[in-house]
C-alpha atoms as a PDB file:
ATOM      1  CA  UNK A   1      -7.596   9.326  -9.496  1.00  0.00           C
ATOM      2  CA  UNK A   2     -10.806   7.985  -7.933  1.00  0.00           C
ATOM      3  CA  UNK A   3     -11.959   4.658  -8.416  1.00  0.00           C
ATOM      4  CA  UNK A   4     -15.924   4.580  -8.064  1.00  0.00           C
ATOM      5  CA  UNK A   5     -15.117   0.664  -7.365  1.00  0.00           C
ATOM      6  CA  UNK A   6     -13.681   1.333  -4.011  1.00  0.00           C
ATOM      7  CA  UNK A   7     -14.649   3.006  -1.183  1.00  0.00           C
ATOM      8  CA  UNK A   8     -13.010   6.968  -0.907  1.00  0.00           C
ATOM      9  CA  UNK A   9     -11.879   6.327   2.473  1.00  0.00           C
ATOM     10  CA  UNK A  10      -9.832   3.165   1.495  1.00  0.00           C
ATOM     11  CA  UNK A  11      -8.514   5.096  -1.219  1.00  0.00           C
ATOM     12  CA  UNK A  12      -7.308   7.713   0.982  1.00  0.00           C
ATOM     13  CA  UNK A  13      -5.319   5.231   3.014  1.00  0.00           C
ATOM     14  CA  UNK A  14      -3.959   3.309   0.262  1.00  0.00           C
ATOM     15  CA  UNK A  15      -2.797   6.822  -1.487  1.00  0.00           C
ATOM     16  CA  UNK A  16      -0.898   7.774   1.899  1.00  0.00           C
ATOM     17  CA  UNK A  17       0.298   3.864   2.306  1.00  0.00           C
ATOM     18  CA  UNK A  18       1.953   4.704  -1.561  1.00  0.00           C
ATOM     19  CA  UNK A  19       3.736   7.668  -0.402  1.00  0.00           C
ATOM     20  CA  UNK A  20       5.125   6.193   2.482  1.00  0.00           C
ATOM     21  CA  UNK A  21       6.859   2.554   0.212  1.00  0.00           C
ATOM     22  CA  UNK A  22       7.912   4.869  -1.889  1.00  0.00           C
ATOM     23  CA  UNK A  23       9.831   6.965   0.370  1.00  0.00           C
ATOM     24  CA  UNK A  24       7.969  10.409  -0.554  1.00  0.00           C
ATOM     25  CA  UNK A  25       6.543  10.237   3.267  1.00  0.00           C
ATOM     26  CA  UNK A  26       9.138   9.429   5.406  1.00  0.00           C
ATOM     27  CA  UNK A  27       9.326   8.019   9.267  1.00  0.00           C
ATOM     28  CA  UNK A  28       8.684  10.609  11.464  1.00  0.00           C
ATOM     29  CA  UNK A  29       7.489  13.533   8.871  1.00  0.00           C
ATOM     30  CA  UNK A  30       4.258  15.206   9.146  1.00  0.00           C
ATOM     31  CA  UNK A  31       1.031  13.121   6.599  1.00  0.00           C
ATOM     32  CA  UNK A  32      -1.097  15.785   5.241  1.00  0.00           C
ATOM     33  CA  UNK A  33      -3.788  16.460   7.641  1.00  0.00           C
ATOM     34  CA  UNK A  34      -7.542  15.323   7.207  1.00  0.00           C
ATOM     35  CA  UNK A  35      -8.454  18.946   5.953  1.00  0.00           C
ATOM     36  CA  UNK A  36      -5.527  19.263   3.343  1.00  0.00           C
ATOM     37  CA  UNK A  37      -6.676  15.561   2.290  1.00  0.00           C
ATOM     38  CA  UNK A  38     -10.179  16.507   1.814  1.00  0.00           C
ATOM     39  CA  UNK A  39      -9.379  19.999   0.234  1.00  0.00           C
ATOM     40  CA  UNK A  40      -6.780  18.044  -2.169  1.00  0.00           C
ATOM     41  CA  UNK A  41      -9.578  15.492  -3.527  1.00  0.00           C
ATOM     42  CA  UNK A  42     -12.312  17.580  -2.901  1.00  0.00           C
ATOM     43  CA  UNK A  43     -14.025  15.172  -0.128  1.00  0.00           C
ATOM     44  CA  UNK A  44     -16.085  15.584   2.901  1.00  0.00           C
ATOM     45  CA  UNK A  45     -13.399  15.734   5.655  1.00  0.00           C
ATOM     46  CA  UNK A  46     -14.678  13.231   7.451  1.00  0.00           C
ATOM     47  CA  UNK A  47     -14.216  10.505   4.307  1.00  0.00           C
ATOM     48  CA  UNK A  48     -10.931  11.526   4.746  1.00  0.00           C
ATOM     49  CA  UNK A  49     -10.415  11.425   8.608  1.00  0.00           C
ATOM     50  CA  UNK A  50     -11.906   7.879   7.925  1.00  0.00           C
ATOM     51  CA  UNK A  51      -9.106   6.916   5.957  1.00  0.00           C
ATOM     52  CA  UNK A  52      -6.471   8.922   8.023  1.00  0.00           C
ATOM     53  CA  UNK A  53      -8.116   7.016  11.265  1.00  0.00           C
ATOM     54  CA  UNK A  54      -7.475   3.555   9.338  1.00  0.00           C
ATOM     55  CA  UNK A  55      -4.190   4.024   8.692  1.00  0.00           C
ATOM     56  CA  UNK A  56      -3.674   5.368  12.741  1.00  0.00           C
ATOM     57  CA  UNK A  57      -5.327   1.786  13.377  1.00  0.00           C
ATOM     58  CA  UNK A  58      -2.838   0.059  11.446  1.00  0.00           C
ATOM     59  CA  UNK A  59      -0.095   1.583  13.950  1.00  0.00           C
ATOM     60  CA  UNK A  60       1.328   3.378  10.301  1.00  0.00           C
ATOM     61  CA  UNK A  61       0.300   7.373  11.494  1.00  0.00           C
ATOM     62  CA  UNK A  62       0.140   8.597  14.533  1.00  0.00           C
ATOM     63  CA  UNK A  63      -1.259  11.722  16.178  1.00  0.00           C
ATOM     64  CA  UNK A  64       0.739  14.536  17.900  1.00  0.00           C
ATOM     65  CA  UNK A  65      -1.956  16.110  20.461  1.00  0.00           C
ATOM     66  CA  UNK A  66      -1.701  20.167  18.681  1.00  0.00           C
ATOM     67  CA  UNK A  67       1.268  19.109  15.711  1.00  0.00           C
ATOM     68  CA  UNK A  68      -0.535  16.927  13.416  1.00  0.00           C
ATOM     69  CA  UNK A  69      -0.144  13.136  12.288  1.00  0.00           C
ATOM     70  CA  UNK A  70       3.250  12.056  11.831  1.00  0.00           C
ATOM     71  CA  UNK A  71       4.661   8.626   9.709  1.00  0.00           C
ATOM     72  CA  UNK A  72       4.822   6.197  12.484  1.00  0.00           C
ATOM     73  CA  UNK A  73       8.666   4.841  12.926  1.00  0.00           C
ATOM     74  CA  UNK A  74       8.384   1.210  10.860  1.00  0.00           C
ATOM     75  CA  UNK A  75       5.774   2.246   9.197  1.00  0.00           C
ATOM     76  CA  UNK A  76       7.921   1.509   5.806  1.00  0.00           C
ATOM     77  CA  UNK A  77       8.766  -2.122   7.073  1.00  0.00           C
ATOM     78  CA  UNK A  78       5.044  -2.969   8.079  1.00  0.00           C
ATOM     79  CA  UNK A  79       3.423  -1.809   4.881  1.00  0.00           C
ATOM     80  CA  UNK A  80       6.114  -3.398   2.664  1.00  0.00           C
ATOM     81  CA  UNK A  81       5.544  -6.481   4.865  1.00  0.00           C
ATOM     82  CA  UNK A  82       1.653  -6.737   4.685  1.00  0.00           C
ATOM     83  CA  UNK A  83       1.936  -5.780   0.232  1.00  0.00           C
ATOM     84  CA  UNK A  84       5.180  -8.517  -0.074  1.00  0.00           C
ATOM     85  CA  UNK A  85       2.268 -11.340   1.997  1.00  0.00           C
ATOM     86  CA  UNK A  86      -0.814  -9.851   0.076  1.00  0.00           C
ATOM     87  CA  UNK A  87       1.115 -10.236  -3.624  1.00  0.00           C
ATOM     88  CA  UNK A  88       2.412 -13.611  -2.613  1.00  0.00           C
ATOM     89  CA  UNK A  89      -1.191 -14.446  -2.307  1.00  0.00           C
ATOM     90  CA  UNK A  90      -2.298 -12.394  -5.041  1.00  0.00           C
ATOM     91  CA  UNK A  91      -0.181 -13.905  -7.439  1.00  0.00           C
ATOM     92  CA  UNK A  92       2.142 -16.019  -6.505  1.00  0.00           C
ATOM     93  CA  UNK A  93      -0.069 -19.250  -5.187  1.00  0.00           C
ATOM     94  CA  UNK A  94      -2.588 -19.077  -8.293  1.00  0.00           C
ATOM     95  CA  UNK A  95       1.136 -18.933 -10.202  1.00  0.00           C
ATOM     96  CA  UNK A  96       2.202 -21.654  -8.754  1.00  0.00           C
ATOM     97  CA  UNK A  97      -1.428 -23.151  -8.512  1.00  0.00           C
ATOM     98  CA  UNK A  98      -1.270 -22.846 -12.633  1.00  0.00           C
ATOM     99  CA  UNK A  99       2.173 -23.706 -12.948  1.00  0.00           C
ATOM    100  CA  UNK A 100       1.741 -27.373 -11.260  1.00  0.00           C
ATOM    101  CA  UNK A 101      -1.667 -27.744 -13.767  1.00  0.00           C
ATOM    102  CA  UNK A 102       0.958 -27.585 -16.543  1.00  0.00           C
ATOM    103  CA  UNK A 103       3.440 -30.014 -15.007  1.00  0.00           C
ATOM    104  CA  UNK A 104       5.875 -27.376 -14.602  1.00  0.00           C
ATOM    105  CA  UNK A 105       8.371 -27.493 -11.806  1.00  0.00           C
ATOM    106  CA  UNK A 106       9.576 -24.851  -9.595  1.00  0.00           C
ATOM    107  CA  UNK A 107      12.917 -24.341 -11.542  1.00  0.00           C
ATOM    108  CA  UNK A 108      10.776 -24.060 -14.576  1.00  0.00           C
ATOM    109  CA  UNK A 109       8.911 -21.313 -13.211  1.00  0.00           C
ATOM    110  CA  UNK A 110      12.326 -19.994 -12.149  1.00  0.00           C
ATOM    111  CA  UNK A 111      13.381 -20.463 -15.696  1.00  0.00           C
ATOM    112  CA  UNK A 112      10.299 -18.759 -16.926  1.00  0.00           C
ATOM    113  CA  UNK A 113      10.736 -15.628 -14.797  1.00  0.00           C
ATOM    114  CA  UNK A 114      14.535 -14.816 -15.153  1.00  0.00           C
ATOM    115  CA  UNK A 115      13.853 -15.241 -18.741  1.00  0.00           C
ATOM    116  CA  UNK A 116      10.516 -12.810 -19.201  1.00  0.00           C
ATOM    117  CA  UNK A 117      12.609  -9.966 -16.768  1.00  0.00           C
ATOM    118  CA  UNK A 118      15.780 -10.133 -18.874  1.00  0.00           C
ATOM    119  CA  UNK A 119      13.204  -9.269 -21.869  1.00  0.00           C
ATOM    120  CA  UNK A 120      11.638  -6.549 -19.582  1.00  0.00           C
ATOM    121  CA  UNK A 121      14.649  -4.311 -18.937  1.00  0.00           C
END
């Protein structure tokens, strides 16, 4: 789905950075190429080689002179590395930010959590 909010290019990545957490892309399997992307969301190829290019940047894809771009081995660790940092600053320091405004300690929070995820399952 397309999100007029964000650039196409950045969705591209993030869409290939999904399939690669969750294990649909694997290390060392072929990403679809920039034409198949393009084709797929019906995009100028070179929105989509922008995105593809970002990702090669990032050390996640890289390019196999005549085969194609291939999941970079790690890839998996890196990305879940940079989301695990970018949701701890997402949500966890204006959590904890929140948390201290209400005089609650740590182990409340704690409390708080375990108690909300038993309620989730």
């Amino acid at each position: 789905m397309i999100d007029e909010s964000r650039p196409l290019f950045m969705q591209i990545a993030e869409q290939v950075e999904d399939s690669i957490v969750d294990g649909t892309l694997a290390e060392d399997e072929r990403a679809p190429s920039t034409n198949e992307l393009a084709a797929f969301h019906r995009i100028n190829p070179a929105t989509a080689a922008k995105g593809v290019n970002r990702l090669v940047d990032k050390n996640v894809l890289v390019k196999r002179r005549g085969v194609g771009m291939f999941v970079a081995p790690g890839a998996r660790n890196l990305l879940l590395a940079e989301r695990r940092s970018a949701f701890a600053d997402r949500y966890v320091g204006p959590l904890l930010a929140e948390a201290r405004k209400l005089g609650l300690t740590p182990d409340d929070v704690t409390r708080l959590f375990q108690e909300r995820a038993a309620t989730e399952r």
